[in-house]
PDB file of N, CA and C in Angstrom:
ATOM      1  N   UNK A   1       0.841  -1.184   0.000  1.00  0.00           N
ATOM      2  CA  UNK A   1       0.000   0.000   0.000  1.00  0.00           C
ATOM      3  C   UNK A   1       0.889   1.252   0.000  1.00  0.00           C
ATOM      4  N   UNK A   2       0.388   2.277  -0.332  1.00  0.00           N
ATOM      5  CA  UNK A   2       1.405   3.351  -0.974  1.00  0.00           C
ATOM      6  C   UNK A   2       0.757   4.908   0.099  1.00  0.00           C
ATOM      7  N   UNK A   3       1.329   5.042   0.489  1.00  0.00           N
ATOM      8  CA  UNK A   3       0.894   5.928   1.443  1.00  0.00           C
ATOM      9  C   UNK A   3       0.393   7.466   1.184  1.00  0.00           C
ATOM     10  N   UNK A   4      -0.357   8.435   1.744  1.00  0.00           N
ATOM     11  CA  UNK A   4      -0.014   9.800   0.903  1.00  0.00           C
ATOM     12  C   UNK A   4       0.632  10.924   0.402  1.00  0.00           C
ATOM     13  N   UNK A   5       1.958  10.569   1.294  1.00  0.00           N
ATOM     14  CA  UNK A   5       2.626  11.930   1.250  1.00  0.00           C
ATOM     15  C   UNK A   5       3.868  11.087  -0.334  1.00  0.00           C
ATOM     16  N   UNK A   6       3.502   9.575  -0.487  1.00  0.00           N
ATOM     17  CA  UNK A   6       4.211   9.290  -1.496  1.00  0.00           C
ATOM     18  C   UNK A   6       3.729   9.827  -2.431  1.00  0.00           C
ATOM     19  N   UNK A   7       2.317   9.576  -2.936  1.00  0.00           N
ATOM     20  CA  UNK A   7       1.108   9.818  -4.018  1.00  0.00           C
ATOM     21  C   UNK A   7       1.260  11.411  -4.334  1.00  0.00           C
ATOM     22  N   UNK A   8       1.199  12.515  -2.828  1.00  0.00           N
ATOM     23  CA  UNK A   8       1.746  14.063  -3.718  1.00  0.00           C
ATOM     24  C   UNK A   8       3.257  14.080  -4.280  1.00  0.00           C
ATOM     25  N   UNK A   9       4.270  13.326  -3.487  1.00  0.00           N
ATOM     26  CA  UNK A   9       5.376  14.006  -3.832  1.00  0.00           C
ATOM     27  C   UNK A   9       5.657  13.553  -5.452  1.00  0.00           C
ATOM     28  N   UNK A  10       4.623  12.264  -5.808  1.00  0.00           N
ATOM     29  CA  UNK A  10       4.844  11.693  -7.343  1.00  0.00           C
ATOM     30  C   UNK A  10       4.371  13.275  -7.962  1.00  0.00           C
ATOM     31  N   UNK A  11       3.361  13.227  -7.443  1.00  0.00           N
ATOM     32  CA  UNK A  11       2.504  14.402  -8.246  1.00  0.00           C
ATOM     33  C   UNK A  11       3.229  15.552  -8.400  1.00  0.00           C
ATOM     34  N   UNK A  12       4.044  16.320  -7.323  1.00  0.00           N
ATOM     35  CA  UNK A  12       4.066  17.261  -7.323  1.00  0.00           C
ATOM     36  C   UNK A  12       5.584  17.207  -8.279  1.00  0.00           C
ATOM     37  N   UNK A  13       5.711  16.043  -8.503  1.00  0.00           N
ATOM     38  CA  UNK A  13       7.449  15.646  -9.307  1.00  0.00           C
ATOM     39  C   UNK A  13       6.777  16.234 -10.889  1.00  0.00           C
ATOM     40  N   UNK A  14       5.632  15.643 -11.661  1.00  0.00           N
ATOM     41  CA  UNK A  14       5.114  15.479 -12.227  1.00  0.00           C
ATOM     42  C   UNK A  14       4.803  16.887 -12.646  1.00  0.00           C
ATOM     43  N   UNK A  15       4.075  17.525 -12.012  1.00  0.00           N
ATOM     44  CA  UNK A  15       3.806  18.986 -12.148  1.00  0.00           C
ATOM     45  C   UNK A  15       4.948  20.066 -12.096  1.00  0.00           C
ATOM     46  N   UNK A  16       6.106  19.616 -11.235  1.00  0.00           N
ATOM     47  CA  UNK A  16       7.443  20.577 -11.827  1.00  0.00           C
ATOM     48  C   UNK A  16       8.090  19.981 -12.500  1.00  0.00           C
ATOM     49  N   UNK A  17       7.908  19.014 -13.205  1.00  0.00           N
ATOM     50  CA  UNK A  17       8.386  18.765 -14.671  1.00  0.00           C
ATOM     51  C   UNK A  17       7.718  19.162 -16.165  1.00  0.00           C
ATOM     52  N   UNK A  18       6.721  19.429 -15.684  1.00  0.00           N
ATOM     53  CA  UNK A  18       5.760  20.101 -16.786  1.00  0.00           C
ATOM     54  C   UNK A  18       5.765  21.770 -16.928  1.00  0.00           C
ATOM     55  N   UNK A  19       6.076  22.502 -15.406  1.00  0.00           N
ATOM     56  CA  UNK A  19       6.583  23.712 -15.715  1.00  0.00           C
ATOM     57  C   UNK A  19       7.910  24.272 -16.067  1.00  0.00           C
ATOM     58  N   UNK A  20       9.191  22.991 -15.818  1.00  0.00           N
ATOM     59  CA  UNK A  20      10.289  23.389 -15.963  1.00  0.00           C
ATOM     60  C   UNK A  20      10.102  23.341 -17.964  1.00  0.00           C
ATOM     61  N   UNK A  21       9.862  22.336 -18.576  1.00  0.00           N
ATOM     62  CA  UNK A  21      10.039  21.973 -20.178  1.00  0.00           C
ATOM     63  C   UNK A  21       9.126  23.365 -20.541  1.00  0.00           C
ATOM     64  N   UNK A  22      10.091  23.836 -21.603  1.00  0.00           N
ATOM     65  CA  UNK A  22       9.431  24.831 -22.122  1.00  0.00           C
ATOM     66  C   UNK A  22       9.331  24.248 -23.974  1.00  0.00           C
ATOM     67  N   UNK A  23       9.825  23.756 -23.956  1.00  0.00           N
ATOM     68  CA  UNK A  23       9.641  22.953 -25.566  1.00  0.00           C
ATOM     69  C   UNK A  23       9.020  21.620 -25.644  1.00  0.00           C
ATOM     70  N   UNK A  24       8.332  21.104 -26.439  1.00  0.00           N
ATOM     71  CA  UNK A  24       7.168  19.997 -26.606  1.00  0.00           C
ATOM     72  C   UNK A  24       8.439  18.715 -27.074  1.00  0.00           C
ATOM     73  N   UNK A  25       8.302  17.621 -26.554  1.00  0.00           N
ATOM     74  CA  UNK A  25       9.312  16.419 -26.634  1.00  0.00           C
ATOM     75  C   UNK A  25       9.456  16.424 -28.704  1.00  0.00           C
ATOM     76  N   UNK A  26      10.282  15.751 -28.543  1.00  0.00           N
ATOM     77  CA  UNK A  26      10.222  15.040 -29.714  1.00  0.00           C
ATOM     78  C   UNK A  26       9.098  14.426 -30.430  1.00  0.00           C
ATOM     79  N   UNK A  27       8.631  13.237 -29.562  1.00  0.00           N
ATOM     80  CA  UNK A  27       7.303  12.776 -30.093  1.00  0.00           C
ATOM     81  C   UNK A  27       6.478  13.104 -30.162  1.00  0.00           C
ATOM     82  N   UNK A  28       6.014  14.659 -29.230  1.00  0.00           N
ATOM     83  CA  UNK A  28       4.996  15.455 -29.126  1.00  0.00           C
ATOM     84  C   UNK A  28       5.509  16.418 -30.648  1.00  0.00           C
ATOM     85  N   UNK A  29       6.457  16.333 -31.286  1.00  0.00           N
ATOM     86  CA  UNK A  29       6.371  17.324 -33.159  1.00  0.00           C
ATOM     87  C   UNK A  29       6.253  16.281 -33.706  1.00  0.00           C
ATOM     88  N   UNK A  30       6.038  14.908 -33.101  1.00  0.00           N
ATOM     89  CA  UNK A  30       6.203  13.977 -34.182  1.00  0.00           C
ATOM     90  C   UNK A  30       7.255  13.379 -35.082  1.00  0.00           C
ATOM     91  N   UNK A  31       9.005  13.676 -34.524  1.00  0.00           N
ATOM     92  CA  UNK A  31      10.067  13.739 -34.808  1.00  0.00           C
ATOM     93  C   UNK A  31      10.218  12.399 -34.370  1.00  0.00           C
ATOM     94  N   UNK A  32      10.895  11.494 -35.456  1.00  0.00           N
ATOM     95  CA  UNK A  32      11.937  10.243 -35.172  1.00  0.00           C
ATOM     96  C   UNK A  32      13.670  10.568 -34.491  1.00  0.00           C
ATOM     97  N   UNK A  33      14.202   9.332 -34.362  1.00  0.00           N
ATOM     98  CA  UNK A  33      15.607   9.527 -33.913  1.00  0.00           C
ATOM     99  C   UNK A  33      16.222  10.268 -34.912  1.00  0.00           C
ATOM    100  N   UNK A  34      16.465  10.362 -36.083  1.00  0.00           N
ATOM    101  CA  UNK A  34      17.405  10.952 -36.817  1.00  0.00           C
ATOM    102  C   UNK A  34      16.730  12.116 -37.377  1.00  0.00           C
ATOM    103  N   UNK A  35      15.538  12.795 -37.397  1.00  0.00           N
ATOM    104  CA  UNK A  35      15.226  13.701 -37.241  1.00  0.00           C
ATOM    105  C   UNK A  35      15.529  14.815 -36.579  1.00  0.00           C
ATOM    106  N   UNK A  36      16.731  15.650 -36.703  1.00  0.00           N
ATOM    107  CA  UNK A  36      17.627  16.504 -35.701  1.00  0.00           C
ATOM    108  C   UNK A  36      17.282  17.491 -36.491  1.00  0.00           C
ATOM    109  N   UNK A  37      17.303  19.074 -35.629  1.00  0.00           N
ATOM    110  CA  UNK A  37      17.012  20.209 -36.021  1.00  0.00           C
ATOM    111  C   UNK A  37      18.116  20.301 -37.133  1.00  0.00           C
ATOM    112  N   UNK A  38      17.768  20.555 -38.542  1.00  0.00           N
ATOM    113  CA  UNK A  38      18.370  20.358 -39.568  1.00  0.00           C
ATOM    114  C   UNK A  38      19.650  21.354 -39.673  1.00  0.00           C
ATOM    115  N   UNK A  39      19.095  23.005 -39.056  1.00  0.00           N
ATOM    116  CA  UNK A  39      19.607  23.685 -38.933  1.00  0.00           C
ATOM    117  C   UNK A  39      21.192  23.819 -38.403  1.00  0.00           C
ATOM    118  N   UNK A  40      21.219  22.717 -37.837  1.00  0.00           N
ATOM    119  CA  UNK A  40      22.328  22.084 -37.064  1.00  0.00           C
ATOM    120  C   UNK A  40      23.363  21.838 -38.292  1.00  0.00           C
ATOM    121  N   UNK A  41      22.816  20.470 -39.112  1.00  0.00           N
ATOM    122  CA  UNK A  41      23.643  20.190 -40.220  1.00  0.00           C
ATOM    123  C   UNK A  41      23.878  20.940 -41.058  1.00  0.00           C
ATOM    124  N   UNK A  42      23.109  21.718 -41.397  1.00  0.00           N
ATOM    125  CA  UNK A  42      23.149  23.354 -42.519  1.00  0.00           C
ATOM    126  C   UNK A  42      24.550  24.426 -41.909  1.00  0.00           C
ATOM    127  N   UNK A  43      24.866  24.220 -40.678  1.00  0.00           N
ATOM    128  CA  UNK A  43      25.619  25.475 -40.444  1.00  0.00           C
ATOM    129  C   UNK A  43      26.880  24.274 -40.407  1.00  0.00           C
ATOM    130  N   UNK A  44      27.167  23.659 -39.897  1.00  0.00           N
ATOM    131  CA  UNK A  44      28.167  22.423 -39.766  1.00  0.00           C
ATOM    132  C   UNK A  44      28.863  22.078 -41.232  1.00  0.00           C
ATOM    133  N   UNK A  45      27.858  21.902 -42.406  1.00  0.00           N
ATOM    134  CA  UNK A  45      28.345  22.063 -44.069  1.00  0.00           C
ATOM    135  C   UNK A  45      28.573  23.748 -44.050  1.00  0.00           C
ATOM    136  N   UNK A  46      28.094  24.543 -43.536  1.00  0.00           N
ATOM    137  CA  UNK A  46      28.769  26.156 -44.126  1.00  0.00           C
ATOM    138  C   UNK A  46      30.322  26.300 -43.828  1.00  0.00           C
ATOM    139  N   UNK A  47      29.906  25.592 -42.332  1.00  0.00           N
ATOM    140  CA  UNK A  47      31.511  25.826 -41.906  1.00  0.00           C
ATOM    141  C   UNK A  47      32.528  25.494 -41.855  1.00  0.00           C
ATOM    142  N   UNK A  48      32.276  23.716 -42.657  1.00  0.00           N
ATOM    143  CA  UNK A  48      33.493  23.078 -42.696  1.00  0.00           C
ATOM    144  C   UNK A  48      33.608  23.563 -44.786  1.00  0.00           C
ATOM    145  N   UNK A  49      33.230  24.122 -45.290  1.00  0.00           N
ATOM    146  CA  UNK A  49      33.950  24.878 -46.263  1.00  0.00           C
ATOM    147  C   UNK A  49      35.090  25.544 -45.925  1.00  0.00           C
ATOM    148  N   UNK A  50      34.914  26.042 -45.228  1.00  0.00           N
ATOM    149  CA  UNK A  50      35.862  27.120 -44.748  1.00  0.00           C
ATOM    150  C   UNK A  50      37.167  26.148 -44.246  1.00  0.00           C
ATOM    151  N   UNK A  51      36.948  25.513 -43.566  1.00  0.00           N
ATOM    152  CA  UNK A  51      38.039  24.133 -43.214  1.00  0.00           C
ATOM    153  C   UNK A  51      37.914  23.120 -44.195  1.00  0.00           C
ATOM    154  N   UNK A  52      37.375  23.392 -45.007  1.00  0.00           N
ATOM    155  CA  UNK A  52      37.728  22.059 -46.084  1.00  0.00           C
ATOM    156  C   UNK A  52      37.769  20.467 -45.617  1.00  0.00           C
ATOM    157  N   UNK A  53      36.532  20.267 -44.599  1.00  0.00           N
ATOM    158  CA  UNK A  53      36.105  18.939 -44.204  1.00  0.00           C
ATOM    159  C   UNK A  53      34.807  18.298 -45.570  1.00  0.00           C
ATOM    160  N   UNK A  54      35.431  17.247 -45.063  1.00  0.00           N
ATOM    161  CA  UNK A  54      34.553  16.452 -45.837  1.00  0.00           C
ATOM    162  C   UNK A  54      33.064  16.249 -45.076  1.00  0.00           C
ATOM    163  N   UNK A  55      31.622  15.469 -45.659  1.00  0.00           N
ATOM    164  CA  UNK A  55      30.744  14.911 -45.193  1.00  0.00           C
ATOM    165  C   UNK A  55      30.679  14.109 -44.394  1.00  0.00           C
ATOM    166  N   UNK A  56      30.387  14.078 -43.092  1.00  0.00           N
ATOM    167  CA  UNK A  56      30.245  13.385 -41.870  1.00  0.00           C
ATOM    168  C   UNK A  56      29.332  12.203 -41.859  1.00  0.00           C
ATOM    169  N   UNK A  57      27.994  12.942 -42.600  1.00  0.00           N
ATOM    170  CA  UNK A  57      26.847  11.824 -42.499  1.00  0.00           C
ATOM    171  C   UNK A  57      27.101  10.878 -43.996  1.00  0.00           C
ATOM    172  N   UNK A  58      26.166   9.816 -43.533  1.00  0.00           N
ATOM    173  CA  UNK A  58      25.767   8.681 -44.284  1.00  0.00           C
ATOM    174  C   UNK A  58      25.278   9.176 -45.815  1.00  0.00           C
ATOM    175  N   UNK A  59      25.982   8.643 -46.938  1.00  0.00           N
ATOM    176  CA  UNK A  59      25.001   9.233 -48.477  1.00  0.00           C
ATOM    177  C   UNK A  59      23.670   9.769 -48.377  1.00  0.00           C
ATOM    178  N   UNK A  60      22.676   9.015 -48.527  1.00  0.00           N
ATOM    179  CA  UNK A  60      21.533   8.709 -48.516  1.00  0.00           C
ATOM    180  C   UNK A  60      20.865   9.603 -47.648  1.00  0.00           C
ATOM    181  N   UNK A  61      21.476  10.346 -46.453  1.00  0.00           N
ATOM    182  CA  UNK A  61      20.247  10.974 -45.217  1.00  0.00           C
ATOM    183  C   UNK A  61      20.024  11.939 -45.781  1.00  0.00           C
ATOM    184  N   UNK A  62      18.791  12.817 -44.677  1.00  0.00           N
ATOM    185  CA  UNK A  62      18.668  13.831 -44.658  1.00  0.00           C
ATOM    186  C   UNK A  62      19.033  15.176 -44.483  1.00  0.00           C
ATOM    187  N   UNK A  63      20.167  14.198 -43.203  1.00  0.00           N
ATOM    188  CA  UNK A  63      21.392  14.936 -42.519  1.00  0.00           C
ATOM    189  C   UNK A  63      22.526  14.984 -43.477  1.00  0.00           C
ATOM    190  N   UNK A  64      22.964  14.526 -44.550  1.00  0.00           N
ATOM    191  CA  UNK A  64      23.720  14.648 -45.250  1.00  0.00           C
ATOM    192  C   UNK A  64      23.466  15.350 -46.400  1.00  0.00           C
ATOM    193  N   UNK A  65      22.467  16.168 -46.648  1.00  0.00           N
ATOM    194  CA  UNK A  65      21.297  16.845 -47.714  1.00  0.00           C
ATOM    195  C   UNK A  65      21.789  17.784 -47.568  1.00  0.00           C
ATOM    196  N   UNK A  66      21.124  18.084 -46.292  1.00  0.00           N
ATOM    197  CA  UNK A  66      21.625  19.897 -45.231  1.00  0.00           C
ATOM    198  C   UNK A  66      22.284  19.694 -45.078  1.00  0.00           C
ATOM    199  N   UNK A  67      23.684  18.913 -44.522  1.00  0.00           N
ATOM    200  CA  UNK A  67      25.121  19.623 -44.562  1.00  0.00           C
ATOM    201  C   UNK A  67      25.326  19.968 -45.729  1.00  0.00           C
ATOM    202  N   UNK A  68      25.275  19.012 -47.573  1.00  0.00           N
ATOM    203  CA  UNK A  68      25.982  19.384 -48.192  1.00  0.00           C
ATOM    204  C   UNK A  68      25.577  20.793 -49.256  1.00  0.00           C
ATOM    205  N   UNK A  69      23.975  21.256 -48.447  1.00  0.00           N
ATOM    206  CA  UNK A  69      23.744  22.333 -49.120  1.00  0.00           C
ATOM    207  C   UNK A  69      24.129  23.425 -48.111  1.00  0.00           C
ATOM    208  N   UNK A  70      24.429  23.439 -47.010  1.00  0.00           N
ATOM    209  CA  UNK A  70      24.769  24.447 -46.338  1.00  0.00           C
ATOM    210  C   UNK A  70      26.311  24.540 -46.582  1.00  0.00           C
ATOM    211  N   UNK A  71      27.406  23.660 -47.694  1.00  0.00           N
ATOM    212  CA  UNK A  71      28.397  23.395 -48.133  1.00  0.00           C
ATOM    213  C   UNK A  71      28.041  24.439 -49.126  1.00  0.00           C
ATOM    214  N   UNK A  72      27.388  23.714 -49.865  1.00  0.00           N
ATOM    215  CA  UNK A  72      26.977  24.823 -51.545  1.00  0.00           C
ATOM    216  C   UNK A  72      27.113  26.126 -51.213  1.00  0.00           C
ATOM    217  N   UNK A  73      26.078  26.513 -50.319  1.00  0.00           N
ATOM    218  CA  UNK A  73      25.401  27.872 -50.110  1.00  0.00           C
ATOM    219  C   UNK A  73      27.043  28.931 -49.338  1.00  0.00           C
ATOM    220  N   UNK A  74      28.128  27.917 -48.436  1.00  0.00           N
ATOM    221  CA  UNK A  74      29.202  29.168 -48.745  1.00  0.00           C
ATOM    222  C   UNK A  74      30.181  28.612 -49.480  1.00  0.00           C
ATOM    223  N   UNK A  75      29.851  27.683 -50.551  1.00  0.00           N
ATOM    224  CA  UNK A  75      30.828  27.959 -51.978  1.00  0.00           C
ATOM    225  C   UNK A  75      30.365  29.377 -52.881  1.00  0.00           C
ATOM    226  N   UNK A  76      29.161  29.470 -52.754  1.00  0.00           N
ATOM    227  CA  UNK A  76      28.460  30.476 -53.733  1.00  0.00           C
ATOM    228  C   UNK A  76      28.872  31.611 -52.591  1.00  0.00           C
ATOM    229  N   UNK A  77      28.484  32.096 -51.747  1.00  0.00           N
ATOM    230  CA  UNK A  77      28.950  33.109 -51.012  1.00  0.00           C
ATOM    231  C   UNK A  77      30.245  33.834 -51.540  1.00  0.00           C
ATOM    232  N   UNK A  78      31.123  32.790 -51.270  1.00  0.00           N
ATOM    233  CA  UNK A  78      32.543  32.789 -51.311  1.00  0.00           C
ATOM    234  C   UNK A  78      33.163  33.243 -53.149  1.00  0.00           C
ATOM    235  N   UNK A  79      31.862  32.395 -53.522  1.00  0.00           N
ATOM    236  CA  UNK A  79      32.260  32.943 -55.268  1.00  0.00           C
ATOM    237  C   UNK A  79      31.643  34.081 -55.725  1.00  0.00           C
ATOM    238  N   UNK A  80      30.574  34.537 -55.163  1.00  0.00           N
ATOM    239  CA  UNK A  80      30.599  35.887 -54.932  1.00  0.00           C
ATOM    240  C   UNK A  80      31.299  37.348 -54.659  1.00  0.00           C
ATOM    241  N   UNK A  81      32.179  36.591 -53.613  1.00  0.00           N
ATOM    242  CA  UNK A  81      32.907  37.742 -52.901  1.00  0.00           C
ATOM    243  C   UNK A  81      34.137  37.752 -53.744  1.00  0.00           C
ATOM    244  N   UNK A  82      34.586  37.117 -54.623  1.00  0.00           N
ATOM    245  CA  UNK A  82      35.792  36.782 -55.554  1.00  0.00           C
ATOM    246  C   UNK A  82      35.686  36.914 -56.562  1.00  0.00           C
ATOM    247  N   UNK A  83      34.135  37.120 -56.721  1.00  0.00           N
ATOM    248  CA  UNK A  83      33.826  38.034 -58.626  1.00  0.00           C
ATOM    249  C   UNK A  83      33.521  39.132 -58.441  1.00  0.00           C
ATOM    250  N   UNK A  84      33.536  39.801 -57.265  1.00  0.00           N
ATOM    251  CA  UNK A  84      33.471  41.084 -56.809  1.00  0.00           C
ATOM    252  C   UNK A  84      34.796  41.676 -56.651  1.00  0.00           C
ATOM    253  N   UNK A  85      35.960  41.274 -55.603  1.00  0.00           N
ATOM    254  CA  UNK A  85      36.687  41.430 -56.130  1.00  0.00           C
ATOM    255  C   UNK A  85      37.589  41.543 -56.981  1.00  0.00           C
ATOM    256  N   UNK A  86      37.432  40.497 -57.864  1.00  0.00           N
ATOM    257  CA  UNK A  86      38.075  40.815 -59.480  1.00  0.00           C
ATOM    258  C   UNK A  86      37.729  41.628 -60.531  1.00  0.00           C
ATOM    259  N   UNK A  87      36.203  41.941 -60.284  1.00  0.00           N
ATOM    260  CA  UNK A  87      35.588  43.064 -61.188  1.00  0.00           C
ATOM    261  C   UNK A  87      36.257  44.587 -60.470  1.00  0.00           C
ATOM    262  N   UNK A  88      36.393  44.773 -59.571  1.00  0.00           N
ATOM    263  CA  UNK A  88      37.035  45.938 -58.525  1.00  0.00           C
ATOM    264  C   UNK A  88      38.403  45.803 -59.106  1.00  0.00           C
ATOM    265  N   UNK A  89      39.118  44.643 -58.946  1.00  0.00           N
ATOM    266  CA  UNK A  89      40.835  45.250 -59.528  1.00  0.00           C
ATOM    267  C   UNK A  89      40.452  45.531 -60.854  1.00  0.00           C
ATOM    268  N   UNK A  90      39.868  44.606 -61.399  1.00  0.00           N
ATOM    269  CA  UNK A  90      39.919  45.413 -63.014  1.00  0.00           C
ATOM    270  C   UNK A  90      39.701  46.729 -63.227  1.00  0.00           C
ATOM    271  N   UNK A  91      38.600  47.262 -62.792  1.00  0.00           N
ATOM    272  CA  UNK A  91      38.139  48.465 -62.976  1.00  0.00           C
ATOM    273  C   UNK A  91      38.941  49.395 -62.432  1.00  0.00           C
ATOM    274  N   UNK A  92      39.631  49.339 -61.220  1.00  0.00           N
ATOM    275  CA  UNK A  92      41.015  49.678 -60.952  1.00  0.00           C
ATOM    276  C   UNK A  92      42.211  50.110 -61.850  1.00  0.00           C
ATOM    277  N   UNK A  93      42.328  49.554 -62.652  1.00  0.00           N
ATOM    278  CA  UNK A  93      43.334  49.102 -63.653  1.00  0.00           C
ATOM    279  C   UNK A  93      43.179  50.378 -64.993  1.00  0.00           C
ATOM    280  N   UNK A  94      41.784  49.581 -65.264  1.00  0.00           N
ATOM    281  CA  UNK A  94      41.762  50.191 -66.314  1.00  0.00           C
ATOM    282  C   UNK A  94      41.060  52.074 -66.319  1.00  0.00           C
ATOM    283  N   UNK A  95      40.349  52.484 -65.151  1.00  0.00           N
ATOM    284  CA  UNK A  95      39.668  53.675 -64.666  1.00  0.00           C
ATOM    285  C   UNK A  95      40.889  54.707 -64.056  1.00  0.00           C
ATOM    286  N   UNK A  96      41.723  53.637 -63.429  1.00  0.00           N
ATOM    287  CA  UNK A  96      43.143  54.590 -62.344  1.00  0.00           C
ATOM    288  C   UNK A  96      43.936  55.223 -62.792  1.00  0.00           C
ATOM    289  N   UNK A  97      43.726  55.634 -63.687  1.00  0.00           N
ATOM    290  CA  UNK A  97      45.346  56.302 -64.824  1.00  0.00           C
ATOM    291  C   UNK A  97      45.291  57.360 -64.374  1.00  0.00           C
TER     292      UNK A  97
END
């Protein structure tokens, strides 16, 4: 038999665990295990451009999608900033006399 001051302190465990979580579980968005905030893998491919790492995840995932477009997205950055500067020395060159 389970006495009462066991029965609140379950409860009252129960109820400051429900005010401490301020974000809904996993299974409460309906998220599986490899379902990770993607955003994660998107900045992880931006930044290993810059370090020139390779792909971490598995071919096939999702997680390997978003890293390798958050890869793309600062190759293009980066080729941006390097057809900008080359249009600038030129014009340099040929405007500076």
């Amino acid at each position: 038999m389970v006495n009462s001051s066991t029965l609140l302190l379950t409860f009252n465990y129960k109820e400051t665990t429900m005010i401490k979580r301020k974000f809904k579980t996993r299974q409460e968005r309906g998220l599986g295990k490899y379902d990770a905030p993607l955003s994660l893998q998107y900045n992880q491919g931006f930044s290993a451009f810059k370090r020139n790492k390779n792909n971490p995840f598995g071919e096939n995932t999702m997680q390997a999608r978003e890293w390798q477009r958050g890869y793309n997205v600062a190759y293009f950055v980066k080729l941006e900033r390097v057809k900008d500067a080359e249009s600038r020395r030129r014009s340099e060159k040929i405007h500076a006399r």
